[in-house]
N, C-alpha and C. Protein backbone atom coordinates (compact mmCIF):
# COMPACT_ATOMS: atom_id res chain seq x y z
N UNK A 1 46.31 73.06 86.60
CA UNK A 1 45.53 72.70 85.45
C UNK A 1 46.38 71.91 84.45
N UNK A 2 47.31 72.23 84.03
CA UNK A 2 48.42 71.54 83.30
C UNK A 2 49.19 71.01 83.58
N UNK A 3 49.68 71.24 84.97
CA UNK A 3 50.92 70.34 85.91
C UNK A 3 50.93 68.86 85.73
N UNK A 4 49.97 68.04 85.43
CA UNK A 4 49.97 66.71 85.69
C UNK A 4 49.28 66.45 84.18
N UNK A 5 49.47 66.98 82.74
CA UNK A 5 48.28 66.38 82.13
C UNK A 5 47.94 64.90 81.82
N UNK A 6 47.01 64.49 81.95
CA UNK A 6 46.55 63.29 81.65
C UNK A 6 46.60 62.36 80.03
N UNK A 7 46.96 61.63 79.33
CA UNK A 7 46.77 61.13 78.11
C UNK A 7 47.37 61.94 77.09
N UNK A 8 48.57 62.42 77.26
CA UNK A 8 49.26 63.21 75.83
C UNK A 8 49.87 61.88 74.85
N UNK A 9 49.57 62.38 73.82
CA UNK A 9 49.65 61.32 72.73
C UNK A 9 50.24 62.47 71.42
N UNK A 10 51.02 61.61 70.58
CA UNK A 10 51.14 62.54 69.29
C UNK A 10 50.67 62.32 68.32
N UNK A 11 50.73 63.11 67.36
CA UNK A 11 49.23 63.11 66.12
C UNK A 11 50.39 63.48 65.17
N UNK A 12 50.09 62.51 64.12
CA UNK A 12 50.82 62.80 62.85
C UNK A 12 49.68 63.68 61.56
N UNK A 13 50.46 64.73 61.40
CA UNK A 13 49.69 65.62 60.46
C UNK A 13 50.23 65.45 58.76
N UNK A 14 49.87 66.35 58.05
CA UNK A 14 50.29 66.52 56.55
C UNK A 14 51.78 66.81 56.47
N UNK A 15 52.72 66.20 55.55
CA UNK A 15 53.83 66.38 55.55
C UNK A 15 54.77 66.30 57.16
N UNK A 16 54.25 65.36 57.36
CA UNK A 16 54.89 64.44 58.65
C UNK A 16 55.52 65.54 60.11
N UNK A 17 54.24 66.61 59.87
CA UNK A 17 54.71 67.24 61.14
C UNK A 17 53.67 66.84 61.93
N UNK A 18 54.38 66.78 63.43
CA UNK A 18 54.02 65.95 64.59
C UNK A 18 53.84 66.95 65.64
N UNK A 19 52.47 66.57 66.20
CA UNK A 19 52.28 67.89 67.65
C UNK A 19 52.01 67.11 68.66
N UNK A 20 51.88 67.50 70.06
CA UNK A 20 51.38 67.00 71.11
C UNK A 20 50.17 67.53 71.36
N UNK A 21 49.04 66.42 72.02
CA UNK A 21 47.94 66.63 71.74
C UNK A 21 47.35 66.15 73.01
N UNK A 22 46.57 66.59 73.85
CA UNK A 22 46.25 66.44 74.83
C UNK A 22 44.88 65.76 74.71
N UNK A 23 44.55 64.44 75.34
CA UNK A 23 43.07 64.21 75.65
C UNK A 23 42.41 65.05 75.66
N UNK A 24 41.23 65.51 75.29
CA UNK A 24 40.35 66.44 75.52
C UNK A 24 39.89 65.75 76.60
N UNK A 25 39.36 64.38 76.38
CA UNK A 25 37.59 64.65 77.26
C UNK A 25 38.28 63.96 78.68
N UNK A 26 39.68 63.69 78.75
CA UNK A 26 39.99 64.06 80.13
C UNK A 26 40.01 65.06 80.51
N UNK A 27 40.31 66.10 79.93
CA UNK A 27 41.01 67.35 80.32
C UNK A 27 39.32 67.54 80.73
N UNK A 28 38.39 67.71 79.77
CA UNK A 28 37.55 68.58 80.35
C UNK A 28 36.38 67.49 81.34
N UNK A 29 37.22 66.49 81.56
CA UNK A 29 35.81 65.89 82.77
C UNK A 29 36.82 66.40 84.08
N UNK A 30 37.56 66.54 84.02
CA UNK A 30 38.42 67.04 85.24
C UNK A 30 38.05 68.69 85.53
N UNK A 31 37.34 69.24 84.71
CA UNK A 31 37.32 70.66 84.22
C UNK A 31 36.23 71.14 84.96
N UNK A 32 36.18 72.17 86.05
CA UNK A 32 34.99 73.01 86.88
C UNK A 32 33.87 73.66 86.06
N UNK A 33 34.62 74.24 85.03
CA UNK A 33 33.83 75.07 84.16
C UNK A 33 33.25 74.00 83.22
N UNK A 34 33.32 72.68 82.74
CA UNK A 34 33.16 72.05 81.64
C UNK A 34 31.35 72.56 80.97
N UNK A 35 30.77 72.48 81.80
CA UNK A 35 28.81 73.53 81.64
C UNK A 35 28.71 74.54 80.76
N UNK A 36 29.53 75.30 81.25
CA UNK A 36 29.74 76.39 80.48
C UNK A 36 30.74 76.63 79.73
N UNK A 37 31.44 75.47 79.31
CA UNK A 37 32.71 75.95 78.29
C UNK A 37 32.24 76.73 76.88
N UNK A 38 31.10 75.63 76.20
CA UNK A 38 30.75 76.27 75.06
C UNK A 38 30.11 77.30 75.34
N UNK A 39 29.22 78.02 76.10
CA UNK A 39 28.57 79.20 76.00
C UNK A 39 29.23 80.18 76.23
N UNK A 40 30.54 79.93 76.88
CA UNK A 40 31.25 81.06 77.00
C UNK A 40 32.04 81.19 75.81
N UNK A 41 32.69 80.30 74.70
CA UNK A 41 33.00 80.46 73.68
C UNK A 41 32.19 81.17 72.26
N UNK A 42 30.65 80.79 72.38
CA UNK A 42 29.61 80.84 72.17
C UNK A 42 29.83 82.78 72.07
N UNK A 43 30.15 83.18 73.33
CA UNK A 43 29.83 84.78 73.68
C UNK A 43 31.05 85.16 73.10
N UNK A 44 32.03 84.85 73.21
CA UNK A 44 33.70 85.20 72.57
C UNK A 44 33.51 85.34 71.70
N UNK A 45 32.76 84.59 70.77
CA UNK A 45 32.95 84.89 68.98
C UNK A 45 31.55 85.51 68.60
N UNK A 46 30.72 85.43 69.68
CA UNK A 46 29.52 86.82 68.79
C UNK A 46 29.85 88.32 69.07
N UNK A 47 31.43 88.31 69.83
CA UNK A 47 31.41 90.06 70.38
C UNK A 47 31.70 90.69 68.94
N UNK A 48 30.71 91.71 69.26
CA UNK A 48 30.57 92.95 68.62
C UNK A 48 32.32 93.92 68.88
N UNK A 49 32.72 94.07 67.66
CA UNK A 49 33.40 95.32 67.62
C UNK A 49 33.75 95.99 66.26
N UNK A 50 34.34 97.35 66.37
CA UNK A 50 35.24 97.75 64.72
C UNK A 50 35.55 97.02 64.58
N UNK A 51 35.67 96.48 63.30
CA UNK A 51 36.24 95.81 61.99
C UNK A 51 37.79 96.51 61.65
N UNK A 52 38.54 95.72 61.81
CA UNK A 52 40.12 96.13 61.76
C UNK A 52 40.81 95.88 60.64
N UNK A 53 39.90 95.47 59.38
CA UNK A 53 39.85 95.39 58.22
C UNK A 53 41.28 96.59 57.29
N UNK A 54 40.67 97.49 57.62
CA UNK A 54 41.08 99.01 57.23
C UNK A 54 42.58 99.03 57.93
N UNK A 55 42.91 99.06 59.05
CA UNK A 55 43.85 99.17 59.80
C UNK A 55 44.65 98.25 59.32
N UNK A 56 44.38 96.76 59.47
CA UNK A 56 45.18 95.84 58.78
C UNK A 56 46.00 96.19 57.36
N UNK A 57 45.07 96.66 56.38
CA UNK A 57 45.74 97.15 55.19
C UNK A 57 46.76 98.33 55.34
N UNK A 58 46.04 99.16 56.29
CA UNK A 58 46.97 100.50 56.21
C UNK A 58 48.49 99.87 56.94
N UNK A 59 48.73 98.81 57.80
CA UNK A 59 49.65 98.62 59.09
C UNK A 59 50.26 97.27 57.73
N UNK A 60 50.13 96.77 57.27
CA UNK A 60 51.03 95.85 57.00
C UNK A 60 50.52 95.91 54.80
N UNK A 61 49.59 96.34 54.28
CA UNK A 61 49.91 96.07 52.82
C UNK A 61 50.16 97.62 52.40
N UNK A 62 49.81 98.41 52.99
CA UNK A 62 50.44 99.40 51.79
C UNK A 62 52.02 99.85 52.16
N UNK A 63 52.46 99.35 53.35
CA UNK A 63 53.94 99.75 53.40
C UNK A 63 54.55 98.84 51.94
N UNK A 64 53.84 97.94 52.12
CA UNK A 64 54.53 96.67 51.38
C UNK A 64 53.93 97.16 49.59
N UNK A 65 52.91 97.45 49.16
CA UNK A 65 53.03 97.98 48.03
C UNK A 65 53.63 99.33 47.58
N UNK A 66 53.94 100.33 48.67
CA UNK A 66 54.75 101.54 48.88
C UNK A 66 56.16 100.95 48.26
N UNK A 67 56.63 100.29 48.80
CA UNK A 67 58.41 99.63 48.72
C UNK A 67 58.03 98.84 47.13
N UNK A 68 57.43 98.11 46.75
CA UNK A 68 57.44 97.68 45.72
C UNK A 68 57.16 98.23 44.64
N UNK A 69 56.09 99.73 44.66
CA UNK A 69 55.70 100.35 43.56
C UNK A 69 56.68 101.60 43.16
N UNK A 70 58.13 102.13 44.50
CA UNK A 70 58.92 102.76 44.69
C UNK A 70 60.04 102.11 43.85
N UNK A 71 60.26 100.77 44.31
CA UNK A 71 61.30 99.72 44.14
C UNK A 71 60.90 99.96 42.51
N UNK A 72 60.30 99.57 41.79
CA UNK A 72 59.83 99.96 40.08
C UNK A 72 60.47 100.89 39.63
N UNK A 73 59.83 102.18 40.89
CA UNK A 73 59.74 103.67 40.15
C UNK A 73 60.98 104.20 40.04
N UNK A 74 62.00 103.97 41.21
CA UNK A 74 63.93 104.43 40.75
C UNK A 74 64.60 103.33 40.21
N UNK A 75 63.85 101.99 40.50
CA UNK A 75 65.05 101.10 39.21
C UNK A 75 64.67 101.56 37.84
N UNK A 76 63.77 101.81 37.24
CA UNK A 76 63.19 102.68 35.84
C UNK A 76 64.43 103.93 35.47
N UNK A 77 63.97 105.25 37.04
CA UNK A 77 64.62 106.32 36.95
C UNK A 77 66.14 106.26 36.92
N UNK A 78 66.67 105.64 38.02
CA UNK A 78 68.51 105.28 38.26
C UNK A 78 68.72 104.95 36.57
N UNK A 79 67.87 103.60 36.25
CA UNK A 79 68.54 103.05 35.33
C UNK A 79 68.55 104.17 33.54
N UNK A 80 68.04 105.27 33.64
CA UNK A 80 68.17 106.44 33.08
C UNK A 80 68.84 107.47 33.29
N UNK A 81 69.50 107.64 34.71
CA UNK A 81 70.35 108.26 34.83
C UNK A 81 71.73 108.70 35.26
N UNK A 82 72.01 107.03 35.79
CA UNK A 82 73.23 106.60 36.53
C UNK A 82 73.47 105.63 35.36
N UNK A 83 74.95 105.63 35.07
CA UNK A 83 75.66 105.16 33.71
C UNK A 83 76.36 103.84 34.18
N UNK A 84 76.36 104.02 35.67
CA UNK A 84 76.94 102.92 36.61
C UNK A 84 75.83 101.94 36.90
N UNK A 85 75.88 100.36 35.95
CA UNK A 85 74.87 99.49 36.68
C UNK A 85 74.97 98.82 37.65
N UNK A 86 76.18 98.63 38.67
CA UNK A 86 76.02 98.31 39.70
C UNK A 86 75.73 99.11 40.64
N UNK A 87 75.49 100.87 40.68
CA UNK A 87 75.12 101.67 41.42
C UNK A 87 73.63 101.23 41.36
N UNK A 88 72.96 101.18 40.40
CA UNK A 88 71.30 101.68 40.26
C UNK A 88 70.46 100.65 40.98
N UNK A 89 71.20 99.37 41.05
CA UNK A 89 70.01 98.17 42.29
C UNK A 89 70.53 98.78 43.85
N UNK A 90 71.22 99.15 44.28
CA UNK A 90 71.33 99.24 45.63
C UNK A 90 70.41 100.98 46.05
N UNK A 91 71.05 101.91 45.19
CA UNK A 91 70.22 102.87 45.33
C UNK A 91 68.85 103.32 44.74
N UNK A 92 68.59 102.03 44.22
CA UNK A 92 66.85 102.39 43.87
C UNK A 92 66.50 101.29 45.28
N UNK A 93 67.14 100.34 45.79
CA UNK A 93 66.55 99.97 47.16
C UNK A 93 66.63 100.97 48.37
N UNK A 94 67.80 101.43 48.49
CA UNK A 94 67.85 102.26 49.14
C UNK A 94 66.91 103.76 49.33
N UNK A 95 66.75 104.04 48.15
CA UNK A 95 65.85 105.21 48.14
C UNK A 95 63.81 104.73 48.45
N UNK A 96 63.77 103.32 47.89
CA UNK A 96 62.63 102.93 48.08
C UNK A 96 62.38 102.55 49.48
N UNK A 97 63.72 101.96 50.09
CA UNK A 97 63.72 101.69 51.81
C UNK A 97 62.83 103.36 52.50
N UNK A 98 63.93 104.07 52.01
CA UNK A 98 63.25 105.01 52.63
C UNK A 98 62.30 105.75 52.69
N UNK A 99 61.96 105.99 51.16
CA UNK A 99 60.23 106.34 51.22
C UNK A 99 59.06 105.12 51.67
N UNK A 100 59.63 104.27 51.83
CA UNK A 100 58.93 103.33 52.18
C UNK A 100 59.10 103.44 54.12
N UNK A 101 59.71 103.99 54.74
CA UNK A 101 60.26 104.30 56.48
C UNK A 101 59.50 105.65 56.47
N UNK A 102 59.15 106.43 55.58
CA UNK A 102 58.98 108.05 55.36
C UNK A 102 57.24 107.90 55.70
N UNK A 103 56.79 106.81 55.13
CA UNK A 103 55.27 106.63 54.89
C UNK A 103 55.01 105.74 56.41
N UNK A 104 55.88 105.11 56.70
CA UNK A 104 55.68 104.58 58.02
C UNK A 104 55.43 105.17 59.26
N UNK A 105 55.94 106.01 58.77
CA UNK A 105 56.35 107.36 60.13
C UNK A 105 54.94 108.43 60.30
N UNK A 106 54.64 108.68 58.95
CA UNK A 106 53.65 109.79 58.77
C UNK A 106 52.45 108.72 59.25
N UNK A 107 52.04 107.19 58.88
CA UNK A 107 50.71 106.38 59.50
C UNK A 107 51.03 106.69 60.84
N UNK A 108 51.96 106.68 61.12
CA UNK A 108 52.13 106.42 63.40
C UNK A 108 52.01 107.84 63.47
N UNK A 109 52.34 108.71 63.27
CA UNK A 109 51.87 110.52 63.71
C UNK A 109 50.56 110.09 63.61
N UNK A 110 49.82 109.94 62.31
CA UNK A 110 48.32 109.92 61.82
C UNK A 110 47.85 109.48 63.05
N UNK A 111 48.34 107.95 63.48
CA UNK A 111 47.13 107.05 64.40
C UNK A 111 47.28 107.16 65.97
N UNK A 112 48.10 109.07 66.19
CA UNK A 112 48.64 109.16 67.57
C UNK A 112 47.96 111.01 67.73
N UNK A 113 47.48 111.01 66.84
CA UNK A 113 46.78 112.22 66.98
C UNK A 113 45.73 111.92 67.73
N UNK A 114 45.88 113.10 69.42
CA UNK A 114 44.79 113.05 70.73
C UNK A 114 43.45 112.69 70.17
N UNK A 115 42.54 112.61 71.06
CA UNK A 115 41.37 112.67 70.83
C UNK A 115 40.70 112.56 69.35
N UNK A 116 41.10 111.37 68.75
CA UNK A 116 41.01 110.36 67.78
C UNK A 116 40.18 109.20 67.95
N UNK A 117 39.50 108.94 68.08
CA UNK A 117 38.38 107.86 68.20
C UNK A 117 38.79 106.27 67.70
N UNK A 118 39.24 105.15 68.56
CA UNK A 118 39.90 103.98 68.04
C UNK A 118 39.30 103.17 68.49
């Protein structure tokens, strides 16, 4: 299917990045399926499933507001109780690293509990 392609040409985009770009309507007059390309694309994007909406937030923004609302909460505290200011940025990261690894750990137990419905 790709071994030999026919008509590659390059396409200049925004801020002068350059891709290789294959003929389409060679590619697809050469193409078995070409009849049914769109209807089968057609069926790809009406499938029905959960919405991963939820998951997305839990798997990548609240680690990330966890570490940042932590990162606040001991540079505030350190800087009240450590007299040393080059101690208080490494160990308010440090302590936020880890409640921020602490909350990571407890979502993957959560989303590994048996007979859980996914």
């Amino acid at each position: 299917m790709f071994e030999e392609p026919a008509n590659i040409y390059y396409k200049k985009h925004l801020f002068y990045m350059i891709t290789r770009v294959m003929d389409e309507q060679k590619f697809c007059k050469d193409c078995n399926e070409r009849k049914d390309c769109q209807k089968v694309y057609q069926q790809l994007g009406g499938a029905e499933g959960p919405s991963v909406l939820a998951k997305v937030i839990i798997a990548f923004l609240l680690p990330l507001l966890v570490f940042i609302g932590c990162l606040a909460i001991f540079g505030q505290i350190f800087s009240k109780t450590i007299n040393i200011k080059e101690l208080q940025t490494p160990l308010s990261l440090l302590a936020a690293l880890s409640v921020t690894l602490a909350i990571i750990l407890i979502i993957r137990i959560i989303n590994r509990q048996p007979g859980k419905n996914r």
